[in-house]
N, C-alpha and C. Protein backbone atom coordinates (compact mmCIF):
# COMPACT_ATOMS: atom_id res chain seq x y z
N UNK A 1 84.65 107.63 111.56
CA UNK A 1 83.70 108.76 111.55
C UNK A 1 82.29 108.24 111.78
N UNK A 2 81.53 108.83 112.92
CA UNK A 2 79.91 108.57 113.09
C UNK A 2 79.49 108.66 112.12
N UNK A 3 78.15 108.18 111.29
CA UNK A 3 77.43 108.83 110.52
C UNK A 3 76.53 110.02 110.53
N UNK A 4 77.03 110.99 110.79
CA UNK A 4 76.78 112.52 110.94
C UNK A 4 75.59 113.28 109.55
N UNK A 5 76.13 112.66 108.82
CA UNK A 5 75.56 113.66 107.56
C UNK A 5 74.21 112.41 106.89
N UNK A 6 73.72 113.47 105.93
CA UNK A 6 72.47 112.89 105.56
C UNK A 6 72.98 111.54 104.59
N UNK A 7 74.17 111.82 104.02
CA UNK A 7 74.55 110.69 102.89
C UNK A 7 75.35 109.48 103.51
N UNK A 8 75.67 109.91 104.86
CA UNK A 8 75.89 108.43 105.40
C UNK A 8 75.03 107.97 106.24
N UNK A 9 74.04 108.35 105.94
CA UNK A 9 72.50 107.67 107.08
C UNK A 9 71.50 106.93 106.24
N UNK A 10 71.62 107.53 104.70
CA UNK A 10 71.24 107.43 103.43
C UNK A 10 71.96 106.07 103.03
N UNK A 11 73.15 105.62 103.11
CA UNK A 11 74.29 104.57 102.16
C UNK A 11 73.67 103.40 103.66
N UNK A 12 73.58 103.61 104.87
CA UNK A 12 73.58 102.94 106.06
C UNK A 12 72.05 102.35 105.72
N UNK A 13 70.97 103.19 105.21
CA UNK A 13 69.70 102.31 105.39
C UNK A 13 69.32 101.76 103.89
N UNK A 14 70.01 102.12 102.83
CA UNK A 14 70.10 100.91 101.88
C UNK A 14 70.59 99.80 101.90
N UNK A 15 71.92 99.98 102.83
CA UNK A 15 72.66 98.49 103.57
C UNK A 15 71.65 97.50 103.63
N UNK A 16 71.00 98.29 105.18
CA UNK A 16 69.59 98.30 105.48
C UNK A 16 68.67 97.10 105.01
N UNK A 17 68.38 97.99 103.09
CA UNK A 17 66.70 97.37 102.66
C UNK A 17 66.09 98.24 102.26
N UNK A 18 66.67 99.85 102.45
CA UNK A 18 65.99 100.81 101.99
C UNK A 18 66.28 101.29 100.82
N UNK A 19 65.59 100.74 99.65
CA UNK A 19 65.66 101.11 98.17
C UNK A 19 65.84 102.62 97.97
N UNK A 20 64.85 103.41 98.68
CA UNK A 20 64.61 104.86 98.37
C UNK A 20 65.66 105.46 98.92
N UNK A 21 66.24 105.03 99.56
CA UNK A 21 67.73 105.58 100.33
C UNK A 21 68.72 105.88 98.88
N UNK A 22 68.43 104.39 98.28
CA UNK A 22 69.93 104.49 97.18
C UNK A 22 69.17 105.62 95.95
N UNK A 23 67.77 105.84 95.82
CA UNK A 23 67.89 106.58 94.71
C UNK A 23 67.45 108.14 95.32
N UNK A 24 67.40 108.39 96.11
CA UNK A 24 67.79 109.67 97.26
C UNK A 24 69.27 110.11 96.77
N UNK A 25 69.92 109.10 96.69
CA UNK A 25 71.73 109.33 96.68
C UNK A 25 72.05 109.46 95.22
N UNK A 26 71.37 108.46 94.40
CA UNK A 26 71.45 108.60 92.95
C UNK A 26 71.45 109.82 92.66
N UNK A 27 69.57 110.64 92.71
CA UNK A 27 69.37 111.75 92.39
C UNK A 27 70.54 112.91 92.68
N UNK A 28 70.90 112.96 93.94
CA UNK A 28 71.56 114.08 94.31
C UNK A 28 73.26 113.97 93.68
N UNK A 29 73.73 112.72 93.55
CA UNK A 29 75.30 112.76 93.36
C UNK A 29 75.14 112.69 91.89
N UNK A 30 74.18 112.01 91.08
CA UNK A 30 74.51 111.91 89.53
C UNK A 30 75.13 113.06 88.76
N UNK A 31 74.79 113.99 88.88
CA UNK A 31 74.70 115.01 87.98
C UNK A 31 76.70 114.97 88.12
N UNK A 32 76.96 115.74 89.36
CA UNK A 32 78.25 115.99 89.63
C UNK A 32 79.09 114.87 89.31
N UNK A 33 78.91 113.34 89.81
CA UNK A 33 79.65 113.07 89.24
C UNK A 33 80.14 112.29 87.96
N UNK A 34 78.90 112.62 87.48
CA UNK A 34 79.06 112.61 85.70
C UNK A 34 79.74 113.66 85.49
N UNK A 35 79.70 114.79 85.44
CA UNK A 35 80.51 115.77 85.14
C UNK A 35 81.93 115.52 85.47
N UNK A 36 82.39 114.91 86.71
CA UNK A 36 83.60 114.42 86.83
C UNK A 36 84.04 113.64 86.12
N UNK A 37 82.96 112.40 85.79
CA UNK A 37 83.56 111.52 84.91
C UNK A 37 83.65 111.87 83.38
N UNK A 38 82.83 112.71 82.90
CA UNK A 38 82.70 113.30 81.44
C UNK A 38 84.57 113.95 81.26
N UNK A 39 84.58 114.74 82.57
CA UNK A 39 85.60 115.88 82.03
C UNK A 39 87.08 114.79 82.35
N UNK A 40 86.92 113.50 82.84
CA UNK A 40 87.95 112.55 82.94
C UNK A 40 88.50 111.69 81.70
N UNK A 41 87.21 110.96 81.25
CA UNK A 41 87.23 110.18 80.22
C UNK A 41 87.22 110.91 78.89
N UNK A 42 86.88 112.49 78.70
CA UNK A 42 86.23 113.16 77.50
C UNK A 42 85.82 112.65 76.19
N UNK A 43 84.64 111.89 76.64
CA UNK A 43 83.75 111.05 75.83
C UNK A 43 82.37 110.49 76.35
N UNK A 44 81.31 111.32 75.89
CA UNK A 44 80.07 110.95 76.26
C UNK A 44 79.82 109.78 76.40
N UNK A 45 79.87 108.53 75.17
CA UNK A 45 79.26 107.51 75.46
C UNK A 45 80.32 106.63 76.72
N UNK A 46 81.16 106.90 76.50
CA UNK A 46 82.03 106.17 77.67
C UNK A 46 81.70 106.91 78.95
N UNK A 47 81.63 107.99 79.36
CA UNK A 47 81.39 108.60 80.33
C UNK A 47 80.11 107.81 80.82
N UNK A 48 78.76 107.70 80.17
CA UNK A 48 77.63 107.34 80.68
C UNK A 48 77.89 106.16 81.37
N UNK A 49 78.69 104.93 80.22
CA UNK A 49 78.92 103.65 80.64
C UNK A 49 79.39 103.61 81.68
N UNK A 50 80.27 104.77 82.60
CA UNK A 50 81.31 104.51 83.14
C UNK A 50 80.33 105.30 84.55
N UNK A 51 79.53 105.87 84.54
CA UNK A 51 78.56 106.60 85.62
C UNK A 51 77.42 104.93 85.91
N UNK A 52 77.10 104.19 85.28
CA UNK A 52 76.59 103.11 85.22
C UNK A 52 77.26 102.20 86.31
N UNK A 53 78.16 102.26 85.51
CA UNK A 53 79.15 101.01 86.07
C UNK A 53 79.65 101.57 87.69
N UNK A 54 79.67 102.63 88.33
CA UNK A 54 79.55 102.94 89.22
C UNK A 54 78.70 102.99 90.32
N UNK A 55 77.89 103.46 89.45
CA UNK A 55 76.40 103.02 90.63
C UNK A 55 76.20 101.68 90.73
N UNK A 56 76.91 100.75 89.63
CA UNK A 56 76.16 99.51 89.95
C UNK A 56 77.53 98.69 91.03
N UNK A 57 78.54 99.24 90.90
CA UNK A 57 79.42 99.19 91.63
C UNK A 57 79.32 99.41 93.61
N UNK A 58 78.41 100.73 93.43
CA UNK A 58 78.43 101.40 94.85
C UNK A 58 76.91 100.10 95.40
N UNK A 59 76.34 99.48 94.61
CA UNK A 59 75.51 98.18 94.90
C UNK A 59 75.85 97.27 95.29
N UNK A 60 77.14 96.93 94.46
CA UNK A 60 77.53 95.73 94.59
C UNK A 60 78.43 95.39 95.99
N UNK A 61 79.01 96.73 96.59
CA UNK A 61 79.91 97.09 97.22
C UNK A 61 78.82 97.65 98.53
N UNK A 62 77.45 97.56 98.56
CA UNK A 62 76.86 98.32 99.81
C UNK A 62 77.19 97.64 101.13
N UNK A 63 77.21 96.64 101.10
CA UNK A 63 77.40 95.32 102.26
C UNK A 63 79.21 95.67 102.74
N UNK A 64 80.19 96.25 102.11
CA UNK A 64 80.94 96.25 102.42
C UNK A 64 81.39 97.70 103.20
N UNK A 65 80.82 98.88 102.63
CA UNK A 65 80.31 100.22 103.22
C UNK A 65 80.88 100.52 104.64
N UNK A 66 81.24 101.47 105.29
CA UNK A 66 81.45 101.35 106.40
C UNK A 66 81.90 103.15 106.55
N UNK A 67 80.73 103.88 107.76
CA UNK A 67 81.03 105.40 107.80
C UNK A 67 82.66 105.63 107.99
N UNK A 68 83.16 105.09 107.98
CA UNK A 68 84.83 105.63 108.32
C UNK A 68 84.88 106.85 107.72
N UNK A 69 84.71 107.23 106.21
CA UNK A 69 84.82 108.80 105.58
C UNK A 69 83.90 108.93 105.00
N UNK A 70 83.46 110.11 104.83
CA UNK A 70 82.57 110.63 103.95
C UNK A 70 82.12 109.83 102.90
N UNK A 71 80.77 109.85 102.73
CA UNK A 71 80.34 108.95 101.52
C UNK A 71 80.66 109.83 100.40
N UNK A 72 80.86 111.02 99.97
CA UNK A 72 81.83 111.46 98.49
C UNK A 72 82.89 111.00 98.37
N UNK A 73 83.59 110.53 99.77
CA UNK A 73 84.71 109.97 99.38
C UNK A 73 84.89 108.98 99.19
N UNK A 74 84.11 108.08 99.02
CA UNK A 74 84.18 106.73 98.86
C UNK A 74 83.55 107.04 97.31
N UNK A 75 82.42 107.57 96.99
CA UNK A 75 81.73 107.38 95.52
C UNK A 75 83.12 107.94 94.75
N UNK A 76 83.20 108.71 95.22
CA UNK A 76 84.01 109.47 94.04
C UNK A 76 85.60 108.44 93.81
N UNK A 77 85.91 107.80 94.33
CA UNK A 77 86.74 107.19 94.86
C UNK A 77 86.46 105.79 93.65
N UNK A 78 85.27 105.22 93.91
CA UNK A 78 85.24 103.98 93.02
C UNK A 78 84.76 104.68 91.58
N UNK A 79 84.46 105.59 91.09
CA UNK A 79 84.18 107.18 90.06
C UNK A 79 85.76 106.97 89.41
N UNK A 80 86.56 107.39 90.20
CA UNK A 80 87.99 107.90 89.52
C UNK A 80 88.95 106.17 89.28
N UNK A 81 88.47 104.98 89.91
CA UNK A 81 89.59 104.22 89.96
C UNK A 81 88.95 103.51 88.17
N UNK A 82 87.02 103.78 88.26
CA UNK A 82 86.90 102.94 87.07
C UNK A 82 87.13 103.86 86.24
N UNK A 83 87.24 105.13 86.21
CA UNK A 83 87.64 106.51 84.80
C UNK A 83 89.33 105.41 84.48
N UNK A 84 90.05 105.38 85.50
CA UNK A 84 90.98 105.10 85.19
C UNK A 84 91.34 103.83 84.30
N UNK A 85 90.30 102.25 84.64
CA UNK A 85 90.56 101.37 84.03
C UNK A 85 89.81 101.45 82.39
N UNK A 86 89.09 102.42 82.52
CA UNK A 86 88.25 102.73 81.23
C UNK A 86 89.40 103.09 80.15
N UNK A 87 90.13 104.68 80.84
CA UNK A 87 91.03 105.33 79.81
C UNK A 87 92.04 104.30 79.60
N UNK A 88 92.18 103.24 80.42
CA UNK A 88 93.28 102.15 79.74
C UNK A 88 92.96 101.52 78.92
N UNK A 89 91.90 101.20 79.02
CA UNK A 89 91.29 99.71 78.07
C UNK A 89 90.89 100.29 77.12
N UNK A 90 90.89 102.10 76.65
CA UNK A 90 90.78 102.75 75.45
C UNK A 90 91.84 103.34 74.92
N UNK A 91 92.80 102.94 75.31
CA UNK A 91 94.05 104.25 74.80
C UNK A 91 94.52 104.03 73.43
N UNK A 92 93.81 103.28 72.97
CA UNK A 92 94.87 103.24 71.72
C UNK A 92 93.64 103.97 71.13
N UNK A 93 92.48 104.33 71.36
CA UNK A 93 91.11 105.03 70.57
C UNK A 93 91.74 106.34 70.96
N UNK A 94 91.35 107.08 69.44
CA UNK A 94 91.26 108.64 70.08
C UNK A 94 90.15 109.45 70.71
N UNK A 95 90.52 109.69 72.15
CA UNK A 95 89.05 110.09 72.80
C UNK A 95 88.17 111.84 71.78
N UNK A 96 87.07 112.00 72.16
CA UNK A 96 86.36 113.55 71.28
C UNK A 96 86.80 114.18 72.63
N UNK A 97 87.54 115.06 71.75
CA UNK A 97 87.78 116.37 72.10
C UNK A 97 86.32 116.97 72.81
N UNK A 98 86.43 117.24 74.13
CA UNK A 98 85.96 118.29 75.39
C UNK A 98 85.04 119.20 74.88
N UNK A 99 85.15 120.04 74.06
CA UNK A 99 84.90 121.04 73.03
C UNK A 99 84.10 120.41 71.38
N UNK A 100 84.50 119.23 70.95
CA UNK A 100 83.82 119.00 69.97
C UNK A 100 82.20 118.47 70.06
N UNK A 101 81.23 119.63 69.23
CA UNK A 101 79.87 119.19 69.21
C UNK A 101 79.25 118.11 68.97
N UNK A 102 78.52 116.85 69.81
CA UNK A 102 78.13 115.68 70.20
C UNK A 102 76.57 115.93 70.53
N UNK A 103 75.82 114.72 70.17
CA UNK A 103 74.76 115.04 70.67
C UNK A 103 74.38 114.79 72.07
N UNK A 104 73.68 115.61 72.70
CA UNK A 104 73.40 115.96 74.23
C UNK A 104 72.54 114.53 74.82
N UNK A 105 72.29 114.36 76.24
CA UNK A 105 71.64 113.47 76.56
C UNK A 105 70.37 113.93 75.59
N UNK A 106 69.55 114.69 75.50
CA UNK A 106 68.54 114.94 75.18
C UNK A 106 68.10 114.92 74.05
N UNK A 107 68.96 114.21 73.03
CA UNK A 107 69.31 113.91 71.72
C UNK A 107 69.79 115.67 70.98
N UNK A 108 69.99 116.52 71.43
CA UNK A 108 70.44 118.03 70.77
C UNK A 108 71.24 117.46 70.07
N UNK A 109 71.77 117.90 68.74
CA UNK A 109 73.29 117.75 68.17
C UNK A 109 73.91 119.66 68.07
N UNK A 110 75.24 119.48 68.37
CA UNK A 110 75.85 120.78 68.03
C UNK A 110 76.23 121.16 69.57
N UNK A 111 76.05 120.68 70.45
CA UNK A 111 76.25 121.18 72.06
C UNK A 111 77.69 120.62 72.21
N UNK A 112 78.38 121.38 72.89
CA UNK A 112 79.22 120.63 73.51
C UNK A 112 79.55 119.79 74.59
N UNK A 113 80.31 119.02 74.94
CA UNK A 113 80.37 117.90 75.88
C UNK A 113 80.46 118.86 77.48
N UNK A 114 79.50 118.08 78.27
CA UNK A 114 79.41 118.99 79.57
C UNK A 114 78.47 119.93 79.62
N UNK A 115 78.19 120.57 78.39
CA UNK A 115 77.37 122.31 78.45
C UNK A 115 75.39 121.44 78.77
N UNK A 116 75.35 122.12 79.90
CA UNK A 116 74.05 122.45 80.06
C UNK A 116 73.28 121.03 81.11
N UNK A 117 74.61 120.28 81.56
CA UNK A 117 74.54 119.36 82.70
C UNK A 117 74.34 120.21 84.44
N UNK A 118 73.27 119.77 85.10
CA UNK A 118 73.30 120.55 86.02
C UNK A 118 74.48 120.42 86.83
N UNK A 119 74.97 121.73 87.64
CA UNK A 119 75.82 121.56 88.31
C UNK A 119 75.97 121.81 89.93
N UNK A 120 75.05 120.73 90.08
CA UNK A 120 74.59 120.41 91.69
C UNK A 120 76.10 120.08 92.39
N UNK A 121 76.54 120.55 93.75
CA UNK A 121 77.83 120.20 94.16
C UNK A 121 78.46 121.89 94.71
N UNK A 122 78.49 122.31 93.45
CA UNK A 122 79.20 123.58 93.55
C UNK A 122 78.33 125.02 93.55
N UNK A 123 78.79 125.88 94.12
CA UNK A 123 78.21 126.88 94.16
C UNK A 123 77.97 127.83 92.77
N UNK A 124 76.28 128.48 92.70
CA UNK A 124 76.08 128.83 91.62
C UNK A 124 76.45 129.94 91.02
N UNK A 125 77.17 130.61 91.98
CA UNK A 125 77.60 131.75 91.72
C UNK A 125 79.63 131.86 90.84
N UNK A 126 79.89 130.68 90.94
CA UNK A 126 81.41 129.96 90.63
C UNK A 126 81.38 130.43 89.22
N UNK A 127 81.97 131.58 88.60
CA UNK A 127 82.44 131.90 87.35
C UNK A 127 82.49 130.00 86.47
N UNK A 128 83.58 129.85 86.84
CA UNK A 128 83.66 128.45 86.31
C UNK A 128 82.36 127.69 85.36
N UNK A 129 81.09 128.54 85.99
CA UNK A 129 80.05 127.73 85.51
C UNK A 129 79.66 128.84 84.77
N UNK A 130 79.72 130.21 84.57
CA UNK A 130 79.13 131.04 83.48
C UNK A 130 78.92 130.91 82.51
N UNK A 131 78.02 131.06 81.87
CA UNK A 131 77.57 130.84 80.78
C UNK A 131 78.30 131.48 79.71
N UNK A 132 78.86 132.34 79.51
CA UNK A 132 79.91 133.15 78.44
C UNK A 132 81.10 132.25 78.79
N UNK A 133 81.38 131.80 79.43
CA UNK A 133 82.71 131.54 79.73
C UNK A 133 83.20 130.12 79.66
N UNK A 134 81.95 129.22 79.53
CA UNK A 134 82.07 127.58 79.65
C UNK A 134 82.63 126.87 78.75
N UNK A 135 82.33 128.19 77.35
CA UNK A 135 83.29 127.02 76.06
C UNK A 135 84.48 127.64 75.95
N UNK A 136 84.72 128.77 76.65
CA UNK A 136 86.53 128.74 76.89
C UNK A 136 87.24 128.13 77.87
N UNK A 137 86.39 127.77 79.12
CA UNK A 137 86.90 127.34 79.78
C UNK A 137 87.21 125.95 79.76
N UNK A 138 86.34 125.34 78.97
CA UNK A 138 86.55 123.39 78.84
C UNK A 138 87.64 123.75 77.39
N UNK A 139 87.66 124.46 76.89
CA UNK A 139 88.98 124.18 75.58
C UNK A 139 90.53 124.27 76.79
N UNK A 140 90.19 125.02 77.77
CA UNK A 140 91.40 125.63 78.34
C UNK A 140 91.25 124.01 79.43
N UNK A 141 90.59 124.06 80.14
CA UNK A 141 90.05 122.38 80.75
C UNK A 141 91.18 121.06 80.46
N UNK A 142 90.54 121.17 78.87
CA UNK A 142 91.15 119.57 78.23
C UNK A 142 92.43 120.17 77.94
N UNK A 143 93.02 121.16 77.91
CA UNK A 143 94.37 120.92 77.71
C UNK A 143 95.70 121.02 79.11
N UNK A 144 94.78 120.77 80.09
CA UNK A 144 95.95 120.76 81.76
C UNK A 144 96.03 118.93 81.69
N UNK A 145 97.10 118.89 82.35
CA UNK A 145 97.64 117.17 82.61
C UNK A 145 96.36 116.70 83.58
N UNK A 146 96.27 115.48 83.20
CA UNK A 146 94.98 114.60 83.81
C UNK A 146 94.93 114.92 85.09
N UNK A 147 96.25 115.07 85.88
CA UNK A 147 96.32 115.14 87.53
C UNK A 147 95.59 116.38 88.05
N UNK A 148 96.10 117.57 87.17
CA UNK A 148 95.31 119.04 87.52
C UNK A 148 93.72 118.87 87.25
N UNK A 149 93.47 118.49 86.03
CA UNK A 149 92.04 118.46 85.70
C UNK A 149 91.29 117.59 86.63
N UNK A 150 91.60 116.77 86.90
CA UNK A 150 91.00 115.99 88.26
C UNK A 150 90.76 116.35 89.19
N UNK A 151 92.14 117.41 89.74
CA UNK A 151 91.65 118.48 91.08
C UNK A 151 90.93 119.50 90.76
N UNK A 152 90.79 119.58 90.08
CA UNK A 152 89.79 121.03 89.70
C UNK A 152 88.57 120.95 89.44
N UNK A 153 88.35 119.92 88.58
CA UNK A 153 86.78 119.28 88.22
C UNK A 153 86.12 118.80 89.53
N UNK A 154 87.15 117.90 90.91
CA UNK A 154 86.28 117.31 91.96
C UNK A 154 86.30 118.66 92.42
N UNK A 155 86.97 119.88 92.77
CA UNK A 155 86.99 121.01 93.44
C UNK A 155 85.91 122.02 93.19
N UNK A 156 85.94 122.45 91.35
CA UNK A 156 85.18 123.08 91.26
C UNK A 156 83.30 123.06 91.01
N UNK A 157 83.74 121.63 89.47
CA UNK A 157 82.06 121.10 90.11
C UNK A 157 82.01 120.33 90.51
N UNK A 158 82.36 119.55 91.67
CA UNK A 158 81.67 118.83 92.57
C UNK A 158 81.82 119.21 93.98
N UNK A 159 82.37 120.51 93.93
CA UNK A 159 82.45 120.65 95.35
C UNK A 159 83.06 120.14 95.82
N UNK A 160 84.03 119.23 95.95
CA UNK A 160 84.46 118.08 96.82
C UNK A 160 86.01 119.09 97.58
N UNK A 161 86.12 119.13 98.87
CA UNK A 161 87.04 119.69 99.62
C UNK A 161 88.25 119.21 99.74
N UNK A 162 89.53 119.85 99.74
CA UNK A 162 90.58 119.18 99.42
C UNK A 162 90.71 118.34 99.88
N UNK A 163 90.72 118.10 101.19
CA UNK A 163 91.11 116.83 102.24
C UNK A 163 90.42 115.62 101.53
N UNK A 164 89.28 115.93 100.95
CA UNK A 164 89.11 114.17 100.93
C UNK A 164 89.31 114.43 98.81
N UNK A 165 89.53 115.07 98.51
CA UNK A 165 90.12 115.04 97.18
C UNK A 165 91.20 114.10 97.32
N UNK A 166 92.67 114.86 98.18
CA UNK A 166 93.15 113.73 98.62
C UNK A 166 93.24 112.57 99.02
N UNK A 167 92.31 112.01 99.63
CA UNK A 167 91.69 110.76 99.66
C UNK A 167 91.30 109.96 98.56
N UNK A 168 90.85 110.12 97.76
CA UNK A 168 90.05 110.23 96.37
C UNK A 168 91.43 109.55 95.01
N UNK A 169 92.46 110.58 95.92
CA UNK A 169 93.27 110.30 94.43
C UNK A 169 94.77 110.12 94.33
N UNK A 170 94.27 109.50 96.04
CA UNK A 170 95.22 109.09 96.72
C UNK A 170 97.05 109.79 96.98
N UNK A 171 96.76 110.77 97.12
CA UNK A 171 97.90 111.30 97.75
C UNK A 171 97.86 112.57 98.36
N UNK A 172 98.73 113.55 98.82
CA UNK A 172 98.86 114.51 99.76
C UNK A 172 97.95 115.73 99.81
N UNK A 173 97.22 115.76 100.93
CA UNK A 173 96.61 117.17 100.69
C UNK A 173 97.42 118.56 99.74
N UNK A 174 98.50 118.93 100.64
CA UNK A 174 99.40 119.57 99.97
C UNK A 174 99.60 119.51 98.40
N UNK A 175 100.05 118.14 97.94
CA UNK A 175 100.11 117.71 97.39
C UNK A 175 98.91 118.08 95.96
N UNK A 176 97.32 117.75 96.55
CA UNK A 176 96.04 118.44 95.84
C UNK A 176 96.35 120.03 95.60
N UNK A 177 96.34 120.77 96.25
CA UNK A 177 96.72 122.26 96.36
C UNK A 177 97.83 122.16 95.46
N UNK A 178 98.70 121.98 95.41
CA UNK A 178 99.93 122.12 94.28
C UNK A 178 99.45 122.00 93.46
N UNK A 179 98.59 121.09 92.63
CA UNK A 179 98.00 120.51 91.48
C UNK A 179 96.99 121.22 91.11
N UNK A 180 96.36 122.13 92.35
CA UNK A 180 95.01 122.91 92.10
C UNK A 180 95.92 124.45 91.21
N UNK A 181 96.92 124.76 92.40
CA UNK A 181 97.36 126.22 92.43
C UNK A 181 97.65 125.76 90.56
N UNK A 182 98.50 124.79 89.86
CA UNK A 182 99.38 125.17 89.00
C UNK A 182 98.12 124.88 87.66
N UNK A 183 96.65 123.88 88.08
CA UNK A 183 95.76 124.06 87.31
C UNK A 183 94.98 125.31 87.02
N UNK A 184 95.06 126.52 88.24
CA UNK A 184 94.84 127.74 87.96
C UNK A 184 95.89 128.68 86.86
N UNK A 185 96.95 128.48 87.29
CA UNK A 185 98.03 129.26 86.41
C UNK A 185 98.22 128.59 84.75
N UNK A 186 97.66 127.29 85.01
CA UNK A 186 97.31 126.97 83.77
C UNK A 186 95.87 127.71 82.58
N UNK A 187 94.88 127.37 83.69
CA UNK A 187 93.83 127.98 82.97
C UNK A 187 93.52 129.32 82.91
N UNK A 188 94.56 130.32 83.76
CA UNK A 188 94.63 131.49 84.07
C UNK A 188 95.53 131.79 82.23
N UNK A 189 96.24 131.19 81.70
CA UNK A 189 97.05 131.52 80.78
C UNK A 189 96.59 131.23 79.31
N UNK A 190 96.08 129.96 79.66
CA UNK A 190 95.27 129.63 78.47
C UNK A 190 93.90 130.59 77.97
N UNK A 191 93.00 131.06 79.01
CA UNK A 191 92.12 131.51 78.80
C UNK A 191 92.47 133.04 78.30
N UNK A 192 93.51 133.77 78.89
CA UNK A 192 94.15 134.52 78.18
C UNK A 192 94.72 134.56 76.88
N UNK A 193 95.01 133.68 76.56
CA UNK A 193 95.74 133.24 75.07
C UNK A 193 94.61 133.52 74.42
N UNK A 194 92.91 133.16 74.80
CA UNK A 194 91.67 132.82 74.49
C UNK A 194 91.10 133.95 74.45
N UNK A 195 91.44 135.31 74.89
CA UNK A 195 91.06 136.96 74.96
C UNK A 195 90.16 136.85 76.35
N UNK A 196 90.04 136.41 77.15
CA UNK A 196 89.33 136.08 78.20
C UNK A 196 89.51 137.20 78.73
N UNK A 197 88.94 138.21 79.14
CA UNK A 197 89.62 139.85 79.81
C UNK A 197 89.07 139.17 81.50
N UNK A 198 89.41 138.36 82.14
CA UNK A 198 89.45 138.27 83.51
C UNK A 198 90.85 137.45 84.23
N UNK A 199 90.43 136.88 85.22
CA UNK A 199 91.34 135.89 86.12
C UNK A 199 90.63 134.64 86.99
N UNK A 200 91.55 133.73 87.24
CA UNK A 200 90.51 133.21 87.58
C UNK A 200 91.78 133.54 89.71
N UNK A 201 90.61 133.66 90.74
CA UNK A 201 90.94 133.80 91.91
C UNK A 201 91.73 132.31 92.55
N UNK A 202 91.90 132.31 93.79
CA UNK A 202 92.63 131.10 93.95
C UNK A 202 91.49 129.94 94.39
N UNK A 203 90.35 130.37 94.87
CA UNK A 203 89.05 129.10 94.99
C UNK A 203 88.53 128.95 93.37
N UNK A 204 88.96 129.50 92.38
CA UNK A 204 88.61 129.16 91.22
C UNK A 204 87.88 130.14 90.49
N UNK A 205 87.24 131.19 91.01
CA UNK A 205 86.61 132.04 90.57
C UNK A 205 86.98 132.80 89.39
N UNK A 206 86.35 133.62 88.65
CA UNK A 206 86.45 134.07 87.60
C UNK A 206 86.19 135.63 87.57
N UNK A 207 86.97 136.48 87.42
CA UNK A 207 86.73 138.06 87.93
C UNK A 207 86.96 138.98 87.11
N UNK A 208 86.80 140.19 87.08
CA UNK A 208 86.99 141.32 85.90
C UNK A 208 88.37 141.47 85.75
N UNK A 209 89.14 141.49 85.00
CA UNK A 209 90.14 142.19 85.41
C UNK A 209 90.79 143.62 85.03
């Protein structure tokens, strides 16, 4: 793939020498994919460590870079492989519950994990992100299998499009969509259990019902 888009012209002139390139890219991808990594690992202080260790990763790794795919698909890509060596090298810890009140970057205590992180990536109009609806929806969230919550979190806040989801998490487009459709019928049921009087649509949306 040419470098077409602004974030692979951006990753190409930090190669470069261009400092302001990499925190151009910082600014704009942090938010989202902390939120990916928060709703992966469900644990603030590990989450941060683990958004760290990425960027310092996508540094260490600039020289090796190459436009072949999308630069989300590559961040998000070295994002999900270190979520993964993290939740290993913690499993015998019990991670905080999604839903249990932690204090916020901003030192708040009583917030919950995720609430009030911007959610640059996805569109603002995405039920998913409503404000009435965010602490039913992360209780309903943390309880789908890691594989669904993964497609749904890169789908819904980060925007990220199936095709290179698949890429990302290494297996079948199709494959993403199966995992998306049955993370809807999941959170479609749970949130019901939850008195939720809506649905959620098949791009994720959230509607009267």
């Amino acid at each position: 793939m040419a470098p077409e888009t602004s974030d692979e012209r951006l990753m190409l002139a930090f190669q470069a020498g261009d400092a302001r390139a990499f925190e151009t890219l910082m600014r704009k991808h942090r938010a989202p994919v902390f939120n990916f990594i928060l709703r992966f690992v469900g644990h603030r202080a590990r989450a941060e460590d683990v958004l760290q260790e990425t960027w310092l990763k996508v540094v260490r790794s600039a020289r090796e870079y190459e436009p072949k795919a999308r630069f989300t698909t590559w961040l998000y890509t070295i994002a999900r492989n270190l979520c993964v060596d993290s939740t290993r090298k913690e499993s015998y810890r019990q991670t905080t519950s999604l839903e249990a009140p932690v204090a916020g970057a901003d030192g708040d205590e009583g917030r919950p994990l995720g609430e009030g992180l911007p959610d640059s990536g996805a569109s603002p109009e995405r039920g998913a992100h409503n404000a009435r609806l965010r602490p039913l929806l992360e209780r309903a969230l943390a309880g789908l299998p890691e594989e669904q919550r993964e497609v749904f979190v890169l789908r819904e806040y980060s925007g990220i499009p199936f095709k290179e989801i698949a890429e990302v998490t290494g297996v079948s487009e199709n494959t993403v969509k199966s995992r998306m459709r049955y993370a809807l019928e999941g959170l479609r049921r749970r949130l019901g259990e939850l008195g939720v009087d809506g649905d959620l649509s098949e791009d994720g949306r959230t509607v009267a019902g």
